[in-house]
Protein backbone atom coordinates (compact mmCIF):
# COMPACT_ATOMS: atom_id res chain seq x y z
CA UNK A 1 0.00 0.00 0.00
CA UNK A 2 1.23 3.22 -1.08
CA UNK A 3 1.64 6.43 1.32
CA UNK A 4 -1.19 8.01 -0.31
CA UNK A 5 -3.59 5.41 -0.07
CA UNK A 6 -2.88 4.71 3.50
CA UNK A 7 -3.88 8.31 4.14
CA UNK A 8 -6.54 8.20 2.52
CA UNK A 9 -7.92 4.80 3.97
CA UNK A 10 -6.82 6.70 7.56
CA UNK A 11 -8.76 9.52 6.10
CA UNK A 12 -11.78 7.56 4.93
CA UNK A 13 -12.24 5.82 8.58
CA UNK A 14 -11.89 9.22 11.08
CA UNK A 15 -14.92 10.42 8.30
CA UNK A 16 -16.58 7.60 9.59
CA UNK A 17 -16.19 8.09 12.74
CA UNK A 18 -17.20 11.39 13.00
CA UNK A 19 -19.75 11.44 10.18
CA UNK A 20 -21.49 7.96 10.86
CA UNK A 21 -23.73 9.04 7.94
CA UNK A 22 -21.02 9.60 5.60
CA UNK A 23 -20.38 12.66 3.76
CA UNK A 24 -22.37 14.63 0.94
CA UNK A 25 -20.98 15.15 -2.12
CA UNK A 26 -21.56 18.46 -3.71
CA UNK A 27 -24.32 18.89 -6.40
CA UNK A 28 -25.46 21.67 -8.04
CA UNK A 29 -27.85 23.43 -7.11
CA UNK A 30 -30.94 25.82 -7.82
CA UNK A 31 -32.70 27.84 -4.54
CA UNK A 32 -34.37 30.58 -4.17
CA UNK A 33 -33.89 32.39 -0.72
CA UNK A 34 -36.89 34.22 0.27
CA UNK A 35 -35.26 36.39 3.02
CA UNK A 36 -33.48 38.24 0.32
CA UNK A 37 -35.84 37.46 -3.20
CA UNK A 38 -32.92 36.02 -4.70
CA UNK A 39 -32.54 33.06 -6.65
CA UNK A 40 -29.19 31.20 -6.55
CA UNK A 41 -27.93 28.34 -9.16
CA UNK A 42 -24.49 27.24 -7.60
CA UNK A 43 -22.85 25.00 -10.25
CA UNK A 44 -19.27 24.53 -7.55
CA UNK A 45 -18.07 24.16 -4.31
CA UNK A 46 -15.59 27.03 -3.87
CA UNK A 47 -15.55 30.64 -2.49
CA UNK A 48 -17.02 32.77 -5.09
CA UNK A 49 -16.41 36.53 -6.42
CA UNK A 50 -19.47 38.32 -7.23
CA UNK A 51 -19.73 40.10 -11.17
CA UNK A 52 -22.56 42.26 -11.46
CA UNK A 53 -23.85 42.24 -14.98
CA UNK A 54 -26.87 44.35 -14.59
CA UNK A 55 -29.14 45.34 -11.53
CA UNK A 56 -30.74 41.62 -12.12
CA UNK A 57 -28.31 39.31 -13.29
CA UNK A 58 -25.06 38.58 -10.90
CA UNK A 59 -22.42 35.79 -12.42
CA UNK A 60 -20.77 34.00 -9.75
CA UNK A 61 -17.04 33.40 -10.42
CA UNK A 62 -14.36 31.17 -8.54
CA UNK A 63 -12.21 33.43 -6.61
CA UNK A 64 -9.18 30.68 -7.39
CA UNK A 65 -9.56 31.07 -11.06
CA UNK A 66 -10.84 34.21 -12.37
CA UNK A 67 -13.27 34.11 -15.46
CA UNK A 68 -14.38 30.50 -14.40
CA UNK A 69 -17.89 31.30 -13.26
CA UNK A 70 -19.90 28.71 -10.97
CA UNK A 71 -23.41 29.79 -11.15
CA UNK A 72 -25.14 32.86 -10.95
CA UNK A 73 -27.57 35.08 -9.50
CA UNK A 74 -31.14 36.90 -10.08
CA UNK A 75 -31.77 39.78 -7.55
CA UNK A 76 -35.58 40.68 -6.57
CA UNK A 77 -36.47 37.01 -8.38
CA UNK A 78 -40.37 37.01 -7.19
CA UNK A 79 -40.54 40.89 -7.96
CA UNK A 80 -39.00 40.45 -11.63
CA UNK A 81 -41.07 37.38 -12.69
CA UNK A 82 -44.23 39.31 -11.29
CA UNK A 83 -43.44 42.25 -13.28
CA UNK A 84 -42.75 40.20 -16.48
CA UNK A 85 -45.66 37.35 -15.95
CA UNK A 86 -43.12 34.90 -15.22
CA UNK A 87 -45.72 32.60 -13.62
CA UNK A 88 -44.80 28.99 -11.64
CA UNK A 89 -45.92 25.69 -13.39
CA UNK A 90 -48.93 23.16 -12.18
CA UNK A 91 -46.06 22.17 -9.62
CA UNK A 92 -45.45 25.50 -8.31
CA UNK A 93 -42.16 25.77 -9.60
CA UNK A 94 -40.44 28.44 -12.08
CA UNK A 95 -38.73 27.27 -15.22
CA UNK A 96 -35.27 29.66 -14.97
CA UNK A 97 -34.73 29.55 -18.58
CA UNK A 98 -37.80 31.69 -19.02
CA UNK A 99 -36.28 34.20 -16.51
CA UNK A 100 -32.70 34.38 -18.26
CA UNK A 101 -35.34 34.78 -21.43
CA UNK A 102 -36.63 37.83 -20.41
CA UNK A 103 -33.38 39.16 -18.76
CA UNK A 104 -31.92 38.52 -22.71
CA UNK A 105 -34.56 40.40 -24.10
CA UNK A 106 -34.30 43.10 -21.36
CA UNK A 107 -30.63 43.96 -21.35
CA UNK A 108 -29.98 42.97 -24.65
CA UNK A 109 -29.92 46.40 -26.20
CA UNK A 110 -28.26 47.98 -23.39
CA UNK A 111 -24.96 45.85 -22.86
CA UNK A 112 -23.16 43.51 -26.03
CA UNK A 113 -22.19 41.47 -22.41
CA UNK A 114 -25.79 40.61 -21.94
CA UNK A 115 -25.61 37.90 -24.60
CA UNK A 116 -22.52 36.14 -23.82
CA UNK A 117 -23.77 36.33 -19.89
CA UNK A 118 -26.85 34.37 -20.90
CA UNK A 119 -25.19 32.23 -22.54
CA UNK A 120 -23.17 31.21 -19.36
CA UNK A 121 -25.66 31.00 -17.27
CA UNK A 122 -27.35 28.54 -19.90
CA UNK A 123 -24.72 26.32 -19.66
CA UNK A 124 -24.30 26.41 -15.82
CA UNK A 125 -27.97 25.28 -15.78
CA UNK A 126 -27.23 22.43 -17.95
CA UNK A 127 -25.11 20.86 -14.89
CA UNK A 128 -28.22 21.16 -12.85
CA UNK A 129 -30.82 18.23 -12.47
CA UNK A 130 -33.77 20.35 -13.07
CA UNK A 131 -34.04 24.07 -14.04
CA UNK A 132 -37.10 24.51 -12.38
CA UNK A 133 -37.11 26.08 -8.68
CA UNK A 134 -40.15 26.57 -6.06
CA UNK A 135 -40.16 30.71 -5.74
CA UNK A 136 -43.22 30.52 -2.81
């Protein structure tokens, strides 16, 4: 057995011990968090650098490797799909391609940077099980 896999067997069992239930692995994620109306989609585990794109969209960008963004970020979610008749499904839940929709049309005149920011934040939501997120 090698150094490094006896560390990580040594590893392995003191996780056991303290986390009898194991570990979580990190997935990506879609939530919305009320407190603040904003709706996350966290694509990596890693401390993040906010980039303001607009007063709605924010990309999300590892700190560790600049221009690698992780997810993003829609500020006053429930107010901007009211004002734009972004309404929730049968299930109660919000499709977030039809929000980055609307943000595309929005900003789209006003900033060249809107386009290639949408198209970011439609490929972090390809990493995600389901773009749709409950918003209630």
């Amino acid at each position: 057995m090698s150094i490094k896999e006896g560390m990580q067997e040594r590893f392995s069992s003191l996780m056991n011990t303290d986390f009898p239930g194991g570990i979580l692995l990190f997935r990506p994620i879609a939530y919305y968090q009320r407190n603040l109306d904003r709706l996350y989609v966290i694509c990596k585990n890693c401390s993040i650098l906010e980039r303001p794109i607009n007063e709605v969209l924010t990309l999300l960008e590892d700190t560790r490797s600049p221009k690698e963004y992780t997810g993003f970020m829609v500020e006053s979610a429930v107010s901007f799909c009211r004002l734009y008749n972004i309404g929730p499904g049968f299930d109660g839940r919000v499709d977030i391609h039809r929000i980055l929709d609307v943000i595309a049309l929005k900003y789209a005149k006003e900033q060249d940077e809107a386009g290639e920011t949408i198209f970011i934040a439609r490929e972090l939501l390809r990493m995600l099980d389901s773009p749709l997120v409950r918003m209630s």
